[in-house]
Protein backbone atom coordinates (compact mmCIF):
# COMPACT_ATOMS: atom_id res chain seq x y z
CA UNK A 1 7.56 18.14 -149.98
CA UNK A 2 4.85 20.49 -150.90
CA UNK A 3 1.79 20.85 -149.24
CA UNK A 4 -0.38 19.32 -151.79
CA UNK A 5 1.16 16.43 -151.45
CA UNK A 6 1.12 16.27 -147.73
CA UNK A 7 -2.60 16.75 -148.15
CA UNK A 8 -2.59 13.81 -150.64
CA UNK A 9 -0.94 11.60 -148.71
CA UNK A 10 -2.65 11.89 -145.63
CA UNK A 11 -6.12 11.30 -147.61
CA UNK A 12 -4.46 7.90 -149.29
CA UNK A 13 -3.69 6.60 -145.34
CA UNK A 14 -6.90 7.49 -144.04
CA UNK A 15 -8.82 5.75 -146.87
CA UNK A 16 -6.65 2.75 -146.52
CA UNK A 17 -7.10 2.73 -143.14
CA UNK A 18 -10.76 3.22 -143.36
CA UNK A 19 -10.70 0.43 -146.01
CA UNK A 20 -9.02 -2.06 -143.97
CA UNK A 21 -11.14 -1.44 -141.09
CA UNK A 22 -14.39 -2.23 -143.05
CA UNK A 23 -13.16 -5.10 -144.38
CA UNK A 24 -12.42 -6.68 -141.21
CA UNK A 25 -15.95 -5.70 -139.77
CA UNK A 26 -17.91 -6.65 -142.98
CA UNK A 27 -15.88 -10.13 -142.90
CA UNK A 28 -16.07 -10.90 -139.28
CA UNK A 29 -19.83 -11.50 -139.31
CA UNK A 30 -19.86 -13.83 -142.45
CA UNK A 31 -16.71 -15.91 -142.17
CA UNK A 32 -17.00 -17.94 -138.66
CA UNK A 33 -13.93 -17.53 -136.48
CA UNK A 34 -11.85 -21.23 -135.66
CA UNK A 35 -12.92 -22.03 -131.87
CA UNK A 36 -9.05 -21.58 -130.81
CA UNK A 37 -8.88 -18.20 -132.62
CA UNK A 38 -11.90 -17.12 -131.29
CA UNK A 39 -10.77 -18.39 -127.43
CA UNK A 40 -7.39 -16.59 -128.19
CA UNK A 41 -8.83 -13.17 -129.29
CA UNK A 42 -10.60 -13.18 -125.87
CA UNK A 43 -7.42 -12.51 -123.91
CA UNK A 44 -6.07 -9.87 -126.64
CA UNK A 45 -7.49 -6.21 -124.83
CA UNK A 46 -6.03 -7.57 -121.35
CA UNK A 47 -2.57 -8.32 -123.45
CA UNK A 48 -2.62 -4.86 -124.99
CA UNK A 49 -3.31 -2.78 -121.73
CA UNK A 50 -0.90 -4.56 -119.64
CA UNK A 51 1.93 -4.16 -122.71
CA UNK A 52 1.07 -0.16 -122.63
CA UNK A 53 0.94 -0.14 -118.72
CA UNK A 54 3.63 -2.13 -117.59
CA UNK A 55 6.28 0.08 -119.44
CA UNK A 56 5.12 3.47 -117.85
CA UNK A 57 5.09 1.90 -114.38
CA UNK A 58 8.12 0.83 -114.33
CA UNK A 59 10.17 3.35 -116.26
CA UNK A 60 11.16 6.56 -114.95
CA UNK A 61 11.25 10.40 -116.92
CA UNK A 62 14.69 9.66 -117.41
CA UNK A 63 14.32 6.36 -119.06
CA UNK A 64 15.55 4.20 -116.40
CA UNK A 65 13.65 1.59 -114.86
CA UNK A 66 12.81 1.81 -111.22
CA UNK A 67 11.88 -1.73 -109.99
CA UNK A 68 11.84 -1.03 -105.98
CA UNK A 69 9.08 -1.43 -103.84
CA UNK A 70 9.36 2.91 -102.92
CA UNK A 71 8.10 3.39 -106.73
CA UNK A 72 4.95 4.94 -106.01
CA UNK A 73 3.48 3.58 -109.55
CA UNK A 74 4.71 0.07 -108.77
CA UNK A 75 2.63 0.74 -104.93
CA UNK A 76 -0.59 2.02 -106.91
CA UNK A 77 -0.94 -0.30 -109.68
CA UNK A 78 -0.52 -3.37 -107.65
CA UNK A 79 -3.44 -2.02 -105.31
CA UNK A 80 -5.26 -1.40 -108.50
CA UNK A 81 -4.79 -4.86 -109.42
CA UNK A 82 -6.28 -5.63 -106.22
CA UNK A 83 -9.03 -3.64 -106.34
CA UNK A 84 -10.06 -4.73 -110.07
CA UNK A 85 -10.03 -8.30 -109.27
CA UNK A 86 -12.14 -7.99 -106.27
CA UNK A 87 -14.41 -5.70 -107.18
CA UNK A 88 -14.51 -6.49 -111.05
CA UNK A 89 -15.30 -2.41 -111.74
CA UNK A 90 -13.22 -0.52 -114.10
CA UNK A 91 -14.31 2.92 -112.48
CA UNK A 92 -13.24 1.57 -109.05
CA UNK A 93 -9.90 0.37 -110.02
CA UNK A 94 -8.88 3.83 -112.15
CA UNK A 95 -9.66 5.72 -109.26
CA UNK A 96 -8.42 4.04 -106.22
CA UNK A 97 -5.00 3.59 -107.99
CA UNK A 98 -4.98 6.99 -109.36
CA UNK A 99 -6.04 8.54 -106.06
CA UNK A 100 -3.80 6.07 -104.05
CA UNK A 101 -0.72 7.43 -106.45
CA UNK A 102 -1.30 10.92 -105.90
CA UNK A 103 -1.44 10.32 -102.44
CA UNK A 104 2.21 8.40 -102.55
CA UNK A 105 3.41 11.48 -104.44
CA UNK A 106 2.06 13.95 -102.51
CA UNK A 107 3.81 12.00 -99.45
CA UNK A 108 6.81 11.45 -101.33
C-alpha cells in the first residue's frame, strides 16, 4: 500500500470520526433523552473504568490470572475502593492505591 494512500485513509477515519462525534453533540441538546436512557447513561463511565481495571488487576504479564489474596493489585485496588467511597476524592483514591501498591511491591 503506498503511502498516499495511507495518508488518505487516515484523513477519511479522522473526518468520520470527527463527523460522528459532532453529530452526537449537536443532537444531544435538541432531541430530549427518554428518562430510562438518560438514568442508564448515568452509570456508563463507572461501567467503562471498572471493565478496563478489573482485567489488569487481575491478570498477570504472562496472561494468567492471579486471583489470591498475595496479589498486590488485588490488596491495592480494594483499599482504593475503600478509600474512594469514603472519601468521595478521585486524587485521594489514585494515590493511596498507587502508593499502597508500590509499597506491596517494594515488600514483595
Amino acid at each position: 500500500m503506498s503511502s498516499e494512500a495511507i495518508l488518505l485513509a487516515v484523513i477519511a477515519i479522522g473526518i468520520g470520526t470527527f463527523v460522528l462525534r459532532v453529530s452526537f453533540i449537536e443532537l444531544a441538546g435538541r432531541m430530549p433523552l427518554p428518562p430510562r436512557l438518560s438514568r442508564a447513561l448515568r452509570f456508563l463511565p463507572a461501567a467503562v473504568l471498572s471493565a478496563i481495571i478489573l482485567p489488569a488487576v487481575l491478570k498477570l504479564p504472562d496472561g494468567t490470572i492471579d486471583f489470591t489474596p498475595t496479589n498486590p493489585k488485588i490488596i491495592a485496588a480494594l483499599v482504593a475502593t475503600l478509600i474512594a467511597w469514603r472519601t468521595k476524592s478521585s486524587i485521594f483514591t489514585i494515590f493511596g492505591g498507587m502508593a499502597l501498591f508500590w509499597l506491596l511491591n517494594w515488600l514483595a
